[in-house]
PDB file of N, CA and C in Angstrom:
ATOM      1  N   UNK A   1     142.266  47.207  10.650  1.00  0.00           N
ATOM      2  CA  UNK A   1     141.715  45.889  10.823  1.00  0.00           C
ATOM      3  C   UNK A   1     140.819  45.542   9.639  1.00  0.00           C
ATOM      4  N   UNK A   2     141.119  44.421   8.980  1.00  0.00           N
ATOM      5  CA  UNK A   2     139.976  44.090   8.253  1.00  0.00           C
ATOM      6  C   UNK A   2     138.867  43.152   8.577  1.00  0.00           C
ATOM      7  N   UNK A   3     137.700  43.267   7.940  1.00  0.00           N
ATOM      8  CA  UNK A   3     136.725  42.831   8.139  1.00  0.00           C
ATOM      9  C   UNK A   3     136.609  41.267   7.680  1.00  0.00           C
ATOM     10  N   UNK A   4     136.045  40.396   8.327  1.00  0.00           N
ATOM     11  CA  UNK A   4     135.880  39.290   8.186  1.00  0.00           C
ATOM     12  C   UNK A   4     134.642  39.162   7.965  1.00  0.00           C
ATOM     13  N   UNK A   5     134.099  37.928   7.283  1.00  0.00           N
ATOM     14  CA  UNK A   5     132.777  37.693   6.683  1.00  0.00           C
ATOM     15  C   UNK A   5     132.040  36.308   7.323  1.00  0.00           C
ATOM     16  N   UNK A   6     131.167  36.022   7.986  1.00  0.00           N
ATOM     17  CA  UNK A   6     130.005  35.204   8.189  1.00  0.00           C
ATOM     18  C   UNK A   6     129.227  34.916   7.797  1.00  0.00           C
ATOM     19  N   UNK A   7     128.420  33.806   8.199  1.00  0.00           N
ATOM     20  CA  UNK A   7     127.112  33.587   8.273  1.00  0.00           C
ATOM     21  C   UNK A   7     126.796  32.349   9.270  1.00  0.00           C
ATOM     22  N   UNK A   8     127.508  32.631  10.762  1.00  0.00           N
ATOM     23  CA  UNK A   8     127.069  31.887  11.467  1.00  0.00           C
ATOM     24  C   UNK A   8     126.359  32.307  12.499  1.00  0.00           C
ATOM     25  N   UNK A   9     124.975  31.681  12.430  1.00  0.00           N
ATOM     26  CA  UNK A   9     124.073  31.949  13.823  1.00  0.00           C
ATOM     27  C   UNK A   9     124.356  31.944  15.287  1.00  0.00           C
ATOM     28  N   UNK A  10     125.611  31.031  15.071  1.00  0.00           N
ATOM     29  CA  UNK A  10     126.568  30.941  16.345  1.00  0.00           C
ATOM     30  C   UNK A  10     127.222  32.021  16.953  1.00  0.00           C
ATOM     31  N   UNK A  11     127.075  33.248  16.117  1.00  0.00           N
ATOM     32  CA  UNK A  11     128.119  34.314  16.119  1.00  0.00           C
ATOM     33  C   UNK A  11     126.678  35.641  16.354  1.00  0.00           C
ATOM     34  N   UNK A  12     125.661  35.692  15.445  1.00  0.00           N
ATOM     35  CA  UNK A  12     124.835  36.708  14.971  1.00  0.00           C
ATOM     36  C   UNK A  12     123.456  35.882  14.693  1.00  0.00           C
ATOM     37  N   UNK A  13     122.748  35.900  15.879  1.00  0.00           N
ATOM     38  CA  UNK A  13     121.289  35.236  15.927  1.00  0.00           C
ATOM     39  C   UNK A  13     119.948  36.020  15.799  1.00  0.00           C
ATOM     40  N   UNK A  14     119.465  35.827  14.426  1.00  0.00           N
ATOM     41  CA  UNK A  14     118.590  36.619  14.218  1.00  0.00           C
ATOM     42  C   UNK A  14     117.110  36.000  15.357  1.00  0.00           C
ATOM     43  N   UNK A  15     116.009  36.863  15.518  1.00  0.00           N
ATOM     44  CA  UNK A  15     114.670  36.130  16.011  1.00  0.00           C
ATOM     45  C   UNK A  15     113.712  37.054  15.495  1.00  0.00           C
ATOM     46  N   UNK A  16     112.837  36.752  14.904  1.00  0.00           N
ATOM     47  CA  UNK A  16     111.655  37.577  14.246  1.00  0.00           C
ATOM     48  C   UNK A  16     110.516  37.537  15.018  1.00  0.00           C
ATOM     49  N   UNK A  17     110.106  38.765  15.709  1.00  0.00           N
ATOM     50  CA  UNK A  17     108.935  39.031  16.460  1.00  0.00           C
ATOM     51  C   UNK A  17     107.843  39.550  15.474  1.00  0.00           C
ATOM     52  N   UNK A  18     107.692  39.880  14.983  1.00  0.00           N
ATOM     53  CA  UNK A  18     106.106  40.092  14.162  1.00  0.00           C
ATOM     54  C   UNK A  18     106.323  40.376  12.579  1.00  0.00           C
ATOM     55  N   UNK A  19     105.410  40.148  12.018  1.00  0.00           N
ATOM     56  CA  UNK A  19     105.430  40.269   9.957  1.00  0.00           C
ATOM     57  C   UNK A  19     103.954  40.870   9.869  1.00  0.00           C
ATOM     58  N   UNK A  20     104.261  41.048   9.406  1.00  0.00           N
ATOM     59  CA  UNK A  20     102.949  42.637   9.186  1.00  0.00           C
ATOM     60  C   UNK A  20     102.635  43.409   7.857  1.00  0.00           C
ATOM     61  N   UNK A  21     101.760  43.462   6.903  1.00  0.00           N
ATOM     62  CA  UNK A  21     101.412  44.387   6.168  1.00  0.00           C
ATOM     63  C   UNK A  21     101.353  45.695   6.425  1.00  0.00           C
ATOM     64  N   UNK A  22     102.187  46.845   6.137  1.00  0.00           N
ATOM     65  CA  UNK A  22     101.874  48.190   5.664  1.00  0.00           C
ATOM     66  C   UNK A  22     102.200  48.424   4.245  1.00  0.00           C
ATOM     67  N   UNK A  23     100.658  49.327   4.330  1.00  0.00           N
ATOM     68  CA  UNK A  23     100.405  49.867   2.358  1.00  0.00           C
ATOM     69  C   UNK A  23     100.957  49.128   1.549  1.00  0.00           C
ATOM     70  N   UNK A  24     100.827  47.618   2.261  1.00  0.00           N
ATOM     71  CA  UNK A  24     100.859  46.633   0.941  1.00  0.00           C
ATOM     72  C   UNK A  24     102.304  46.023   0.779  1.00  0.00           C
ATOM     73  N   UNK A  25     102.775  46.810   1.664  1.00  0.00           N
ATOM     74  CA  UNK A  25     104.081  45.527   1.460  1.00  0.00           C
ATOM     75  C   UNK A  25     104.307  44.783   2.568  1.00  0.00           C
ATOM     76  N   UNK A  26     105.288  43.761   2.899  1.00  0.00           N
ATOM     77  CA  UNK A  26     105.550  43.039   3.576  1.00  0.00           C
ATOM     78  C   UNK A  26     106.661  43.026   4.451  1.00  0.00           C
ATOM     79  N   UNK A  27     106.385  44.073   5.803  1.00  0.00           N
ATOM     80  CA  UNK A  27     107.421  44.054   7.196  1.00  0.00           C
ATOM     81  C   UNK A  27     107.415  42.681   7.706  1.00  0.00           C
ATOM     82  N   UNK A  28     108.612  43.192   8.810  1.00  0.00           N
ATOM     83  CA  UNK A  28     109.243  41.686   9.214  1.00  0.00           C
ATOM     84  C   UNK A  28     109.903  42.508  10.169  1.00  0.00           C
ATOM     85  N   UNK A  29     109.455  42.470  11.513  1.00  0.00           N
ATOM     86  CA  UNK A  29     110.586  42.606  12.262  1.00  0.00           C
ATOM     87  C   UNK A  29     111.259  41.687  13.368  1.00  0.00           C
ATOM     88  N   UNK A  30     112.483  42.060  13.668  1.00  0.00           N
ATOM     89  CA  UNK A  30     113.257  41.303  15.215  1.00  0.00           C
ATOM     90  C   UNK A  30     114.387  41.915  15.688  1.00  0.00           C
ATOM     91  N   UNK A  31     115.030  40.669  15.976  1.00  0.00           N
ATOM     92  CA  UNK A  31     116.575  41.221  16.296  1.00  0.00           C
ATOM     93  C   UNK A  31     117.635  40.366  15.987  1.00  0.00           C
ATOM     94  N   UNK A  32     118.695  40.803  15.895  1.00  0.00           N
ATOM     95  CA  UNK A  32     119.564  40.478  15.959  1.00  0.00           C
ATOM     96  C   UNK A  32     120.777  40.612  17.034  1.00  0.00           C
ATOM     97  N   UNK A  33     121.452  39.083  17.941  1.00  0.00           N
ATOM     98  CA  UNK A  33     121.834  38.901  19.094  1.00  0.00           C
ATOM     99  C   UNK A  33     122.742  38.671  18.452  1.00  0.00           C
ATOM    100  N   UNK A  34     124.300  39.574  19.205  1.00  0.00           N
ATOM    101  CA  UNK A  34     125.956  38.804  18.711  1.00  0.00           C
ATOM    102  C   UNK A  34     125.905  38.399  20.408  1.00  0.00           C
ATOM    103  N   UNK A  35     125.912  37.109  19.886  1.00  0.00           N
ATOM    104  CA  UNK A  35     126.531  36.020  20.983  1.00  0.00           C
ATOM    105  C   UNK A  35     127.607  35.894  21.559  1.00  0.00           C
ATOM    106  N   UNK A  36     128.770  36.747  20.809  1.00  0.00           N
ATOM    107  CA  UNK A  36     130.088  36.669  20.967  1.00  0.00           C
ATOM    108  C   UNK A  36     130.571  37.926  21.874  1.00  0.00           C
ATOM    109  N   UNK A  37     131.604  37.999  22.832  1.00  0.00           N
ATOM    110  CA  UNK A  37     132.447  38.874  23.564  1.00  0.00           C
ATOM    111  C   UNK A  37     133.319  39.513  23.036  1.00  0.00           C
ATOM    112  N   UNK A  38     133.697  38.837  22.114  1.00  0.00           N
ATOM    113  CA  UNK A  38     134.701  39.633  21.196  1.00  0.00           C
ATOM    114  C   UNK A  38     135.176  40.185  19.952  1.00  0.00           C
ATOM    115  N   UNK A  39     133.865  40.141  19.236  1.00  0.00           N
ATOM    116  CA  UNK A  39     134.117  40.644  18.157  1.00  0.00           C
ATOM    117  C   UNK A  39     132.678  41.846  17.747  1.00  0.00           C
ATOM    118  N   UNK A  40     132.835  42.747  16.834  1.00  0.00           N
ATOM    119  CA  UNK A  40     131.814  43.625  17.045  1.00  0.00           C
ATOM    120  C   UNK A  40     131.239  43.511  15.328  1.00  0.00           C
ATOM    121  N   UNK A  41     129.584  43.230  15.141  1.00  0.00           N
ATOM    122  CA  UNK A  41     129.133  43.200  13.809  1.00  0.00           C
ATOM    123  C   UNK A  41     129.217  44.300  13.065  1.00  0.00           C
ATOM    124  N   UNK A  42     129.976  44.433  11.980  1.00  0.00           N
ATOM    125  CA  UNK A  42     129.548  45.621  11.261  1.00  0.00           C
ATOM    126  C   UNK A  42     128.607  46.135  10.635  1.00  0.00           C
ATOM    127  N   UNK A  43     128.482  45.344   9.599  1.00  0.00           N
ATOM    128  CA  UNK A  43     127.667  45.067   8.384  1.00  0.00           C
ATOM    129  C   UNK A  43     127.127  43.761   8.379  1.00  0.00           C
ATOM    130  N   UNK A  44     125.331  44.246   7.679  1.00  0.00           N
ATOM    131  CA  UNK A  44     124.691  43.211   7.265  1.00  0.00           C
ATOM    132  C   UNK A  44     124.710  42.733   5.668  1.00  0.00           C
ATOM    133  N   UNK A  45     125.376  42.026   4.950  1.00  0.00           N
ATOM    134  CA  UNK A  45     125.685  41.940   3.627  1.00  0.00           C
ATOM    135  C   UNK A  45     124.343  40.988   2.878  1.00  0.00           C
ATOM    136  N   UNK A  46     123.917  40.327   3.499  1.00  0.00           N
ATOM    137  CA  UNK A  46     123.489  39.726   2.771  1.00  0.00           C
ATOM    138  C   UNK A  46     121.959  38.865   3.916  1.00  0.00           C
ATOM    139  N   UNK A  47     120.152  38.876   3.211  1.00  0.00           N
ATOM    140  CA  UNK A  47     119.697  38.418   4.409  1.00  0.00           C
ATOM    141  C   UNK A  47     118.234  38.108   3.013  1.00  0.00           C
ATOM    142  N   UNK A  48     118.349  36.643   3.450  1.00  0.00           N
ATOM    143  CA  UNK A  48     117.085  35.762   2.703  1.00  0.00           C
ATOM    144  C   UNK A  48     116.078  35.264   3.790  1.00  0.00           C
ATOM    145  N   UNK A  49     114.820  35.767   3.455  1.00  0.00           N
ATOM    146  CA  UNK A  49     113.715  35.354   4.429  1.00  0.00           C
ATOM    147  C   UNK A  49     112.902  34.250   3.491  1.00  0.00           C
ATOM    148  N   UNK A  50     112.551  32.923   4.635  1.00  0.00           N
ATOM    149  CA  UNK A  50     111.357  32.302   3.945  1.00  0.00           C
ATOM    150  C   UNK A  50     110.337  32.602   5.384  1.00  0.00           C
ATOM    151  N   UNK A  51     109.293  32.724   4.480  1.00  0.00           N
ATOM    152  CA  UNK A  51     108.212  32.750   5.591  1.00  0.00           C
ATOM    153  C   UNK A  51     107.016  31.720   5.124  1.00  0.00           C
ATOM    154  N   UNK A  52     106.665  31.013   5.804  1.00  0.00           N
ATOM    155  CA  UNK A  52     105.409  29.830   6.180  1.00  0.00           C
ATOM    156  C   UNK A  52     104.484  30.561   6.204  1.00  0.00           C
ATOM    157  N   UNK A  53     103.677  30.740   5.724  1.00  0.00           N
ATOM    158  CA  UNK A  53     102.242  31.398   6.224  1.00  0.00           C
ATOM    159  C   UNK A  53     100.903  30.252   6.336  1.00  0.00           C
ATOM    160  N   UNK A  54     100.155  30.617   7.793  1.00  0.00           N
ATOM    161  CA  UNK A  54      99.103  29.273   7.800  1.00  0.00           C
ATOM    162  C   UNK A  54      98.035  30.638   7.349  1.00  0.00           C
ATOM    163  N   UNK A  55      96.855  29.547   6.724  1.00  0.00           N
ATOM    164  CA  UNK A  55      95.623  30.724   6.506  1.00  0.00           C
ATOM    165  C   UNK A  55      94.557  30.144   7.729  1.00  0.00           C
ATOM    166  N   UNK A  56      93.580  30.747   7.687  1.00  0.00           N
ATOM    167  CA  UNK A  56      92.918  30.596   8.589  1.00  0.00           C
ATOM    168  C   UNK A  56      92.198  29.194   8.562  1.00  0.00           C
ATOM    169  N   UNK A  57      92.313  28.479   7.113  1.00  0.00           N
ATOM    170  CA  UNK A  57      91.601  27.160   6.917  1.00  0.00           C
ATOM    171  C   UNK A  57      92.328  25.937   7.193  1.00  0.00           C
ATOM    172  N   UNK A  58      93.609  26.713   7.630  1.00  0.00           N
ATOM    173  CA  UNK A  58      94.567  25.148   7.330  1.00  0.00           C
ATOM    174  C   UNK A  58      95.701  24.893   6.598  1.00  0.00           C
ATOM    175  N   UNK A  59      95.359  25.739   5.631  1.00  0.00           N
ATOM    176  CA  UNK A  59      96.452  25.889   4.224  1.00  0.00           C
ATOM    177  C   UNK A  59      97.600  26.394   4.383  1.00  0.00           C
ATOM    178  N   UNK A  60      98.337  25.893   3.431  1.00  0.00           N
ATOM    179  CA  UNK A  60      99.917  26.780   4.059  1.00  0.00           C
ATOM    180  C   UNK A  60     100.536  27.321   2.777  1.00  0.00           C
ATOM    181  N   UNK A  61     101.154  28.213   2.605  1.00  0.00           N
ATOM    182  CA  UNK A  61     102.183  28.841   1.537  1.00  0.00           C
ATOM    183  C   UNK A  61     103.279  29.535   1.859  1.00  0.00           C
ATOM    184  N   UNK A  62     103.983  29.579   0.984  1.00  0.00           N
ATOM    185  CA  UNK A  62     105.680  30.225   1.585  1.00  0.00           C
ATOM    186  C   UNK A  62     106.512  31.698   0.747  1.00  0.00           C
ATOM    187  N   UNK A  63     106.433  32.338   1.054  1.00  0.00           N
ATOM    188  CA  UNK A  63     107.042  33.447   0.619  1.00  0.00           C
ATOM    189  C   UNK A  63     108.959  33.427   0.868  1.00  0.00           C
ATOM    190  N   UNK A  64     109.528  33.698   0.009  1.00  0.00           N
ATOM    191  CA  UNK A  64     110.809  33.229  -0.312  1.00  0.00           C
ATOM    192  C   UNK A  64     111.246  35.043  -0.763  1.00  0.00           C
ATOM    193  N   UNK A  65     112.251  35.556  -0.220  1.00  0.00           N
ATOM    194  CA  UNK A  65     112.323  37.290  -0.628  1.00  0.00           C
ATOM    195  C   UNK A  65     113.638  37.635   0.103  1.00  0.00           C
ATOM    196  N   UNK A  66     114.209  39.073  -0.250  1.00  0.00           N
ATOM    197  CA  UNK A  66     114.953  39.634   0.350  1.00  0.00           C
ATOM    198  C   UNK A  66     114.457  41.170   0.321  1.00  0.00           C
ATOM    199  N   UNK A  67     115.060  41.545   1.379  1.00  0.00           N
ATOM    200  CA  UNK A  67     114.659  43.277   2.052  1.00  0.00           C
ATOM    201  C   UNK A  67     115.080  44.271   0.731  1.00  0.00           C
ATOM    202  N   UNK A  68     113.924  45.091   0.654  1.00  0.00           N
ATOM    203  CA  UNK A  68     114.197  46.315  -0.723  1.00  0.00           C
ATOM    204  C   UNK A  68     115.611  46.720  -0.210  1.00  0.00           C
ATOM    205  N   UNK A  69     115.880  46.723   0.452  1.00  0.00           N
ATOM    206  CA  UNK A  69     117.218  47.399   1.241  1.00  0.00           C
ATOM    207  C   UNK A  69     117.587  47.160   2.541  1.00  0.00           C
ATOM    208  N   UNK A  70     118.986  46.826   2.592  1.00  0.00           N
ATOM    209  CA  UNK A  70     119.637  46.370   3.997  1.00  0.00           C
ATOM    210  C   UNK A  70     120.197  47.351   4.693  1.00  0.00           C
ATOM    211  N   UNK A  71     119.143  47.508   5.730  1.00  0.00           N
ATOM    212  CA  UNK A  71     119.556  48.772   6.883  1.00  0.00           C
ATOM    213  C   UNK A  71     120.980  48.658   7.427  1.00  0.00           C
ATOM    214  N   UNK A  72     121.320  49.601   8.063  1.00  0.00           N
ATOM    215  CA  UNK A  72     122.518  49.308   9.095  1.00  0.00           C
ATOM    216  C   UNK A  72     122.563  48.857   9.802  1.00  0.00           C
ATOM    217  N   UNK A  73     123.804  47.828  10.208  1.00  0.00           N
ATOM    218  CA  UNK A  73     123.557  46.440  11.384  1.00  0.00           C
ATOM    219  C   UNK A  73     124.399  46.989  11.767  1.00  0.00           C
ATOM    220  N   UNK A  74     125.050  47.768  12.694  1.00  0.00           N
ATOM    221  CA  UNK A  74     126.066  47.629  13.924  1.00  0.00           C
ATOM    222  C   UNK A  74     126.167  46.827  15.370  1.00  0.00           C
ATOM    223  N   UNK A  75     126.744  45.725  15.871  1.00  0.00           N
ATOM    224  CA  UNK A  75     126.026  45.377  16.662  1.00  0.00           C
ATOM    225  C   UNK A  75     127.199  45.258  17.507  1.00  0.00           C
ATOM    226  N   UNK A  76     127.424  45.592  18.741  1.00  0.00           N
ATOM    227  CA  UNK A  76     128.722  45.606  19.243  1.00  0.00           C
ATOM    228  C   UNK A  76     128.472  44.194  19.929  1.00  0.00           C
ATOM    229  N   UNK A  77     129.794  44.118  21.016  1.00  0.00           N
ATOM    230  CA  UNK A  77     129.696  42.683  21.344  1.00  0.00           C
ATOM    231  C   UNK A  77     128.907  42.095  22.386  1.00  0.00           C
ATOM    232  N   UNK A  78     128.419  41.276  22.536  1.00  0.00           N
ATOM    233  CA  UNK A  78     127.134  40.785  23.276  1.00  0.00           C
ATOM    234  C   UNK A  78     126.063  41.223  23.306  1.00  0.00           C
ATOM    235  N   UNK A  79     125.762  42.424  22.381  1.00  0.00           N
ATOM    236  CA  UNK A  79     124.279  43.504  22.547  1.00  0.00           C
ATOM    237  C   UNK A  79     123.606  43.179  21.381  1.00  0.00           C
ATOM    238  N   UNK A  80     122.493  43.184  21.309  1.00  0.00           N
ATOM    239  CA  UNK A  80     121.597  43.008  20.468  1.00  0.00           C
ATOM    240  C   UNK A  80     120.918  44.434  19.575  1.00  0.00           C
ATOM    241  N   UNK A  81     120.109  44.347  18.799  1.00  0.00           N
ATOM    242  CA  UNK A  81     119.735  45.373  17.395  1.00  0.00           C
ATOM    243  C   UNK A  81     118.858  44.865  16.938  1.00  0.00           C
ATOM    244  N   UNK A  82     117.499  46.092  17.254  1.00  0.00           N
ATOM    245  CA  UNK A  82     116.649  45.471  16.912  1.00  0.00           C
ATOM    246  C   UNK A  82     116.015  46.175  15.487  1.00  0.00           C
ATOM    247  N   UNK A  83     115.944  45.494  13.962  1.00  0.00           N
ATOM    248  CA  UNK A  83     115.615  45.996  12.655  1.00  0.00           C
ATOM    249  C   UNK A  83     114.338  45.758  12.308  1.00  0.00           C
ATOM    250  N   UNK A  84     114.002  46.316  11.455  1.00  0.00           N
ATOM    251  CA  UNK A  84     112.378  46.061  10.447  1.00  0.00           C
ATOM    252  C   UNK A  84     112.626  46.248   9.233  1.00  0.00           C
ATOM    253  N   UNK A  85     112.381  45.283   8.544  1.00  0.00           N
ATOM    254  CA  UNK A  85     113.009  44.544   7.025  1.00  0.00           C
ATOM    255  C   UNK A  85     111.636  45.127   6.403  1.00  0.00           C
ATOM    256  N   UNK A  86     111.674  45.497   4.681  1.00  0.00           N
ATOM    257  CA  UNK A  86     110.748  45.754   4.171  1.00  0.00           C
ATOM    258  C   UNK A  86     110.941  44.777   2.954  1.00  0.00           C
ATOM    259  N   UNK A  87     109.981  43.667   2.489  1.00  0.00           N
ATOM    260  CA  UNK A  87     110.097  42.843   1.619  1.00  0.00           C
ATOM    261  C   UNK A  87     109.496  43.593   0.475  1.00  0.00           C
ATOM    262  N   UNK A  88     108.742  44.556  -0.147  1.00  0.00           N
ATOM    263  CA  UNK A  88     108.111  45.104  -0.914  1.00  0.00           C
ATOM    264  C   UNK A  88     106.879  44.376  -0.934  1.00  0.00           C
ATOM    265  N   UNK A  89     105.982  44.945  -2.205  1.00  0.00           N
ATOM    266  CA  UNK A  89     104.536  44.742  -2.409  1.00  0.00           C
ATOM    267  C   UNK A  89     104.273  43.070  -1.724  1.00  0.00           C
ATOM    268  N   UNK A  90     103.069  43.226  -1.191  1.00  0.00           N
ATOM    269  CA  UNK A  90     102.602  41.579  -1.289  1.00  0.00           C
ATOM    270  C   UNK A  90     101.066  41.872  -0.721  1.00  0.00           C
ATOM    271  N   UNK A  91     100.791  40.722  -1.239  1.00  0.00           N
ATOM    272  CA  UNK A  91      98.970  40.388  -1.039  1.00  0.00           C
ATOM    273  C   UNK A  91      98.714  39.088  -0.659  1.00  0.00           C
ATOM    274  N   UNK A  92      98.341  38.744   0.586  1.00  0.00           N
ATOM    275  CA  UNK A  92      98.172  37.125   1.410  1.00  0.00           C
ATOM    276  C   UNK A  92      97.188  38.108   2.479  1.00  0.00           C
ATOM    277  N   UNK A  93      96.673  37.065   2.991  1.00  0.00           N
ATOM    278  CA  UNK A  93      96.432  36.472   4.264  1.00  0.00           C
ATOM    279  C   UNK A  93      96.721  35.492   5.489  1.00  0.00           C
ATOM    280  N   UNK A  94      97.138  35.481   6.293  1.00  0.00           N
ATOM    281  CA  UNK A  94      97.401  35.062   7.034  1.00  0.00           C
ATOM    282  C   UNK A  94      96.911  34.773   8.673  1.00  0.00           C
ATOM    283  N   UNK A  95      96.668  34.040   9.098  1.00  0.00           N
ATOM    284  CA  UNK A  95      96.911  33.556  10.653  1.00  0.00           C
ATOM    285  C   UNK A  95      98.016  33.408  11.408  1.00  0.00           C
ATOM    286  N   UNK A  96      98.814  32.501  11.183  1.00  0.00           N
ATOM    287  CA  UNK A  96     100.273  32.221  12.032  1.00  0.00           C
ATOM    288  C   UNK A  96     101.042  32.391  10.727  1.00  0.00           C
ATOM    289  N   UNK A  97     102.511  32.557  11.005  1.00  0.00           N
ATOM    290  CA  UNK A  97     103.955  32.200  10.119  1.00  0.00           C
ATOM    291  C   UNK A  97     104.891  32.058  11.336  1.00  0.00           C
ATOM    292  N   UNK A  98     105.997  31.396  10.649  1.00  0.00           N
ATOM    293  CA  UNK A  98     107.072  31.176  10.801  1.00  0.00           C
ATOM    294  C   UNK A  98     108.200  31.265   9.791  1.00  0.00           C
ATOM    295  N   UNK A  99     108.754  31.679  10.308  1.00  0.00           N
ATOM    296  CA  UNK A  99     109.999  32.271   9.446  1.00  0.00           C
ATOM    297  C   UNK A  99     111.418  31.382   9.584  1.00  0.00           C
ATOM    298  N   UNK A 100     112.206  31.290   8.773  1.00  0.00           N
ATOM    299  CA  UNK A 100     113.813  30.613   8.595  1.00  0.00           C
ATOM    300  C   UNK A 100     114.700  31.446   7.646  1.00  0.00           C
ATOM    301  N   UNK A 101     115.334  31.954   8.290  1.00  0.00           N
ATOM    302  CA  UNK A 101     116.493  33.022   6.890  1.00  0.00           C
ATOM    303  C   UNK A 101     118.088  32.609   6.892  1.00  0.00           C
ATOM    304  N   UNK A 102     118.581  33.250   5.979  1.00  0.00           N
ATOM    305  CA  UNK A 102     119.949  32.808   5.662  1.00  0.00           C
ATOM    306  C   UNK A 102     120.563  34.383   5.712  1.00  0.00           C
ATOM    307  N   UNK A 103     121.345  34.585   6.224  1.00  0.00           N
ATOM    308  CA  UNK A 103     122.094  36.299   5.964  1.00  0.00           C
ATOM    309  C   UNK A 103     124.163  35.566   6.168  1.00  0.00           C
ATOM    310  N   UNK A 104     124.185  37.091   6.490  1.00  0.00           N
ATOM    311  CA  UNK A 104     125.707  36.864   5.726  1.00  0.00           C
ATOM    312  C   UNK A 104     126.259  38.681   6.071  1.00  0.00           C
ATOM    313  N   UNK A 105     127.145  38.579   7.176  1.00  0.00           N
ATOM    314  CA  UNK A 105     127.688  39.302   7.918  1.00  0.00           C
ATOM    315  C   UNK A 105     128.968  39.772   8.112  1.00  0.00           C
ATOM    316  N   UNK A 106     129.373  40.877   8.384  1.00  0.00           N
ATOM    317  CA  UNK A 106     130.469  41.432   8.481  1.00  0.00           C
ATOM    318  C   UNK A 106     131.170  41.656   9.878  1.00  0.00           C
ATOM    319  N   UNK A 107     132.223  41.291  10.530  1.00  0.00           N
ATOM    320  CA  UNK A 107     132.856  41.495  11.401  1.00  0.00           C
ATOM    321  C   UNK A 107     134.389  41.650  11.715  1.00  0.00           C
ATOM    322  N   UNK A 108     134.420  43.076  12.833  1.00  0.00           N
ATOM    323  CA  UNK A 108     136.205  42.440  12.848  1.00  0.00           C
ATOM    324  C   UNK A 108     135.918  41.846  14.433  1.00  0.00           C
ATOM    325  N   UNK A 109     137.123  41.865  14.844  1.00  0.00           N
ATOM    326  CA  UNK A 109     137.864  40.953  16.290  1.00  0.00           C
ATOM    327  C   UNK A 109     137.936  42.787  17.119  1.00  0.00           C
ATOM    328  N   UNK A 110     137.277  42.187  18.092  1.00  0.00           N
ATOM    329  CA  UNK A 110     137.547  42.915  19.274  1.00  0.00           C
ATOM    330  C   UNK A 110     136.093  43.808  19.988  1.00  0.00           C
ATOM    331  N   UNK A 111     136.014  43.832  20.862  1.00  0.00           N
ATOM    332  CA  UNK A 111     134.617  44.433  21.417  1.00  0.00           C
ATOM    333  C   UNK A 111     134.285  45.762  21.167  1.00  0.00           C
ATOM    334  N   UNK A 112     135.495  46.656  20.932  1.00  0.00           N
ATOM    335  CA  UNK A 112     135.300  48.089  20.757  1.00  0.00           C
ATOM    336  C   UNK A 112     135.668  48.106  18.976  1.00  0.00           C
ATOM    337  N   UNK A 113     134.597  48.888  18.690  1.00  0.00           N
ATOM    338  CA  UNK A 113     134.797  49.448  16.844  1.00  0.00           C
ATOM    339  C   UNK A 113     134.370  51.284  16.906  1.00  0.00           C
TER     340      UNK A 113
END
């Protein structure tokens, strides 16, 4: 079977539960939900984070990055996977963010891989 390629949220829905500094670089974690019954995720090929950051005064700035390295995404069908992205070095502060990313996924057809 070969693998087919995505990038629809319709298919593989990321949600980011917390972003976090350790030793200076910049985590990000969540999950990732295949929405679908019938096909199983292989691979994560490709995954762009912007993140919003509010400061505590009001102010806002945006961090724009991709992960030092893309872990293994296996995600069979309808089950979710939950990852922690490492953006490398960074220095902010923050109060709230919100996050919006773009990735780009691997799948074949069928529930069992």
């Amino acid at each position: 079977m070969a693998a087919e390629v995505s990038g629809d949220p319709m298919m593989l829905e990321w949600t980011t539960t917390k972003v976090w500094l350790s030793g200076g670089d910049l985590c990000v974690s969540g999950t990732f939900e295949n929405r679908r019954d019938d096909i199983t995720v292989t691979a994560l090929n490709d995954f762009t984070m912007q993140i919003t950051f509010t400061r505590a005064d009001g102010t806002t700035y945006q961090f724009i990055g991709t992960p030092k390295r893309l872990p293994m995404c296996k995600v069979p069908a309808g089950e979710t996977k939950r990852l922690t992205l490492n953006f490398g070095s960074f220095e902010g502060q923050w109060k709230t963010w919100v996050t919006e990313q773009n990735y780009e996924f691997s799948y074949i057809n069928g529930a069992r891989w």
